[in-house]
C-alpha atoms as a PDB file:
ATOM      1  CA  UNK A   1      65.391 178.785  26.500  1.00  0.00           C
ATOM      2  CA  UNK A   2      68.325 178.777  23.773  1.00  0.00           C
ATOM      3  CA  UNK A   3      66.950 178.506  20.228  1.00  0.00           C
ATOM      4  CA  UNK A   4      69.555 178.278  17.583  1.00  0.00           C
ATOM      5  CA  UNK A   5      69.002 180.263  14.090  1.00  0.00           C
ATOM      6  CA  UNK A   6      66.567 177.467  11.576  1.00  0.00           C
ATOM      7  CA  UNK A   7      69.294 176.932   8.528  1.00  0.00           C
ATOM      8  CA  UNK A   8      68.106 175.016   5.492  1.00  0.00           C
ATOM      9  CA  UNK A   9      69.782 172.132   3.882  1.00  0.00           C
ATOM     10  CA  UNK A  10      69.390 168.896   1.847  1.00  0.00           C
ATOM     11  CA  UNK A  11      69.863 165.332   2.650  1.00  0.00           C
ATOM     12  CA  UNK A  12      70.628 162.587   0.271  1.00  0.00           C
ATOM     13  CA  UNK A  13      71.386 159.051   0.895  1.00  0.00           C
ATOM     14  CA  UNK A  14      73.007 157.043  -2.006  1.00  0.00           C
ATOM     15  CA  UNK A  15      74.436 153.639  -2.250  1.00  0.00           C
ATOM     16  CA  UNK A  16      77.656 152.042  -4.411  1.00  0.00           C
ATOM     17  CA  UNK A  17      78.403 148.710  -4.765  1.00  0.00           C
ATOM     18  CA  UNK A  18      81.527 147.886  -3.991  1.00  0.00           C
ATOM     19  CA  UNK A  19      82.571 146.555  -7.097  1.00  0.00           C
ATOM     20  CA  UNK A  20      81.999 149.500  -9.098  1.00  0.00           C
ATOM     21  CA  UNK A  21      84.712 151.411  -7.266  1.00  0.00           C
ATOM     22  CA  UNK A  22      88.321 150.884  -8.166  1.00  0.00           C
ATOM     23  CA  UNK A  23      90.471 148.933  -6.083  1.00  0.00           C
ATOM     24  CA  UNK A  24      94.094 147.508  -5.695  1.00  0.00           C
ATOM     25  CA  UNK A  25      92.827 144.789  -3.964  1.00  0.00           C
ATOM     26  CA  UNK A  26      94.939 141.129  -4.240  1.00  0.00           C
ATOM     27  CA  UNK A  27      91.986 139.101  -4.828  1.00  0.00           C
ATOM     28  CA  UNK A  28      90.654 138.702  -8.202  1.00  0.00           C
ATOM     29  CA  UNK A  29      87.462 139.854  -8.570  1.00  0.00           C
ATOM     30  CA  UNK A  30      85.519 136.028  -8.588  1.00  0.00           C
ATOM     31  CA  UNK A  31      86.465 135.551  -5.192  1.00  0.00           C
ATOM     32  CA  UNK A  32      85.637 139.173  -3.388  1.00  0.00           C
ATOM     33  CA  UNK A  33      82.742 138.919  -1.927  1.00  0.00           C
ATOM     34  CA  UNK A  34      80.859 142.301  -2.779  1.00  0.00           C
ATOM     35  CA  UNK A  35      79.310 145.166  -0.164  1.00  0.00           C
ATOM     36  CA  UNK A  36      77.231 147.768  -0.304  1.00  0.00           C
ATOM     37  CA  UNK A  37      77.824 150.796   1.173  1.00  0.00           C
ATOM     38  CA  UNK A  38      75.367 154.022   1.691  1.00  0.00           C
ATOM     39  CA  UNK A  39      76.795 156.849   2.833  1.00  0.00           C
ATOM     40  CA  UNK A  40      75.530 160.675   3.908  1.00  0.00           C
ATOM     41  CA  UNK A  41      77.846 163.431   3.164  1.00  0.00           C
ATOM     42  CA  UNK A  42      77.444 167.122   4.212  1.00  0.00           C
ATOM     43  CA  UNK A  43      79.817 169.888   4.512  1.00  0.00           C
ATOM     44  CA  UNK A  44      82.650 169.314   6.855  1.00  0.00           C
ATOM     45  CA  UNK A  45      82.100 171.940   9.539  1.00  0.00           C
ATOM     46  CA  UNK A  46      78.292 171.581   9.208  1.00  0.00           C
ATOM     47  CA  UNK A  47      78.409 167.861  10.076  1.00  0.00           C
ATOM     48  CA  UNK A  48      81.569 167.867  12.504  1.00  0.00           C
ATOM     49  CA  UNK A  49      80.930 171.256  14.271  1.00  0.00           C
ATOM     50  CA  UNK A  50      77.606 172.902  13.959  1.00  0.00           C
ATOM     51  CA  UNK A  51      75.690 169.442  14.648  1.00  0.00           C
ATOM     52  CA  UNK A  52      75.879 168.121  18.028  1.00  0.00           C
ATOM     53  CA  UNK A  53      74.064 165.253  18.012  1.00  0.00           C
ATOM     54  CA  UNK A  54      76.382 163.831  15.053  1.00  0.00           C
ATOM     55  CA  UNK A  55      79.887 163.328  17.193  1.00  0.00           C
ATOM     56  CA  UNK A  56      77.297 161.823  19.955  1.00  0.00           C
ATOM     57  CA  UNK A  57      75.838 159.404  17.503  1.00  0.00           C
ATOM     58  CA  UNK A  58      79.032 158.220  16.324  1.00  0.00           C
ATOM     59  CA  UNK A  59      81.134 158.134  19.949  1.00  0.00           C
ATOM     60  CA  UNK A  60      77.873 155.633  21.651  1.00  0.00           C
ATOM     61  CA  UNK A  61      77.610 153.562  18.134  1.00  0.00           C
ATOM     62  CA  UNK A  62      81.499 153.452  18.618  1.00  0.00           C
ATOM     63  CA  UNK A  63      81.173 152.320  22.348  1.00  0.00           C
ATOM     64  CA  UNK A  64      78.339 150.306  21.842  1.00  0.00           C
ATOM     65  CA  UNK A  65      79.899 148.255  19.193  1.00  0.00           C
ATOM     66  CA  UNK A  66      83.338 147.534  21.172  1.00  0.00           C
ATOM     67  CA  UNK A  67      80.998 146.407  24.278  1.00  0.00           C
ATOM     68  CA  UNK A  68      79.454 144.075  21.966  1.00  0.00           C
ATOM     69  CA  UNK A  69      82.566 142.904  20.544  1.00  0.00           C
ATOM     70  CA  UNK A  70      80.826 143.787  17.068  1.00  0.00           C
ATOM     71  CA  UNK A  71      82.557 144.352  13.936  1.00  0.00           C
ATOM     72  CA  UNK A  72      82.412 148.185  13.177  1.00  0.00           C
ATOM     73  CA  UNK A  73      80.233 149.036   9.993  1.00  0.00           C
ATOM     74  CA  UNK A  74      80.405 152.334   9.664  1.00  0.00           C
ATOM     75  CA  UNK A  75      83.331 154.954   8.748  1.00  0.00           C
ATOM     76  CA  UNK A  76      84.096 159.014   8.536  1.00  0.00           C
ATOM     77  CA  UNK A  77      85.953 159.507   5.154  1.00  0.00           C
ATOM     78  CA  UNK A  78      87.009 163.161   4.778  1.00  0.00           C
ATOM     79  CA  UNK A  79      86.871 164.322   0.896  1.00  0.00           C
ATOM     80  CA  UNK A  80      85.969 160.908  -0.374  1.00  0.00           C
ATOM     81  CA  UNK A  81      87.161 160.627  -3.786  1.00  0.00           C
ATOM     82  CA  UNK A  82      83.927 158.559  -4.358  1.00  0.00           C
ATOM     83  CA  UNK A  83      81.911 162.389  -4.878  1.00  0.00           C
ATOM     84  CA  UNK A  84      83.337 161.836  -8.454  1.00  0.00           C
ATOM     85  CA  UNK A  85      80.634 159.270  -9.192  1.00  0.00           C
ATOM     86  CA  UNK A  86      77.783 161.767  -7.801  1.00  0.00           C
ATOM     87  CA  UNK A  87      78.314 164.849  -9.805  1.00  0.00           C
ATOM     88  CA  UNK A  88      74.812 166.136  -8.845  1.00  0.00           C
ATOM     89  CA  UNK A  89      75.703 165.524  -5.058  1.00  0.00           C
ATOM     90  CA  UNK A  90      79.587 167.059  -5.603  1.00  0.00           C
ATOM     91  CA  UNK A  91      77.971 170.171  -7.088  1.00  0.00           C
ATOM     92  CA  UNK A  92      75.792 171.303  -4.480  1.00  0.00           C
ATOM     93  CA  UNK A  93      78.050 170.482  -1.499  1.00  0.00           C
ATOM     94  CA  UNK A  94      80.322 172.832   0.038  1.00  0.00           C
ATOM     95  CA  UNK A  95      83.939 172.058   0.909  1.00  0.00           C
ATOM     96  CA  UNK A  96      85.842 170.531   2.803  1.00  0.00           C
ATOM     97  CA  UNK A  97      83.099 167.219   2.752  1.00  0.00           C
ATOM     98  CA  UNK A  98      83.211 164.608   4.903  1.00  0.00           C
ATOM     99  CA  UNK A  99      81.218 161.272   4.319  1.00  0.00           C
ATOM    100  CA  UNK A 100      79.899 158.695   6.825  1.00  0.00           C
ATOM    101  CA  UNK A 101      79.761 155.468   5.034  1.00  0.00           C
ATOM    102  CA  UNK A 102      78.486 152.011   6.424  1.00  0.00           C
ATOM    103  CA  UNK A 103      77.556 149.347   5.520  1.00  0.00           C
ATOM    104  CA  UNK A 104      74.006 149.155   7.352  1.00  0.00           C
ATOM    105  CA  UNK A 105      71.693 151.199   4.895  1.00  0.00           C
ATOM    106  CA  UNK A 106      68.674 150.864   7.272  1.00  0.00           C
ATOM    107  CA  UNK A 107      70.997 153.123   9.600  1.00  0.00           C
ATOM    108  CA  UNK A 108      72.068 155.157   7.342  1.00  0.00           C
ATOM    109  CA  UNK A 109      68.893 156.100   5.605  1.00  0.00           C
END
């Protein structure tokens, strides 16, 4: 049986509405229709490398959604510049980070 060494970390899931982040967008801002997104970020090679199940998730939500001809929900931003906003989340997290943001908060959380 192949056990892998037990390493500690922290979760947090946060959301932003999508009017409180900065945009160039064309539309003034009485006819955007607002979103809100929830994201989980980790530490790059934690979440990319070291946790399997991750790329797994994310290639069969991929799949699934393109065999359902569903609009995808859910994104990988590397170094998201939206950290700023969550200096007690920036703080703690090592670097390079990498965010998955969607959309779906039920999924997320």
């Amino acid at each position: 049986m192949l056990t892998r060494p037990f390493s500690s970390f922290k979760t947090a899931v946060a959301a932003i509405d999508s009017n409180d982040l900065s945009s160039s967008s064309p539309n003034p801002p009485d006819k955007q229709q607002a979103n809100k997104y929830y994201f989980v970020v980790a530490n790059a090679k934690f979440m990319l490398d070291e946790e399997e199940h991750f790329k797994e998730l994310l290639f069969e939500r991929h799949r699934n959604y393109g065999e359902r001809n569903k609009e995808q929900d859910f994104w990988l931003v590397i170094e998201p510049k939206f950290l700023d906003k969550f200096p007690n989340i920036s703080k703690r997290l090592k670097r390079p980070a990498v965010a998955l943001v969607s959309t779906n908060g039920p999924w997320i959380t």
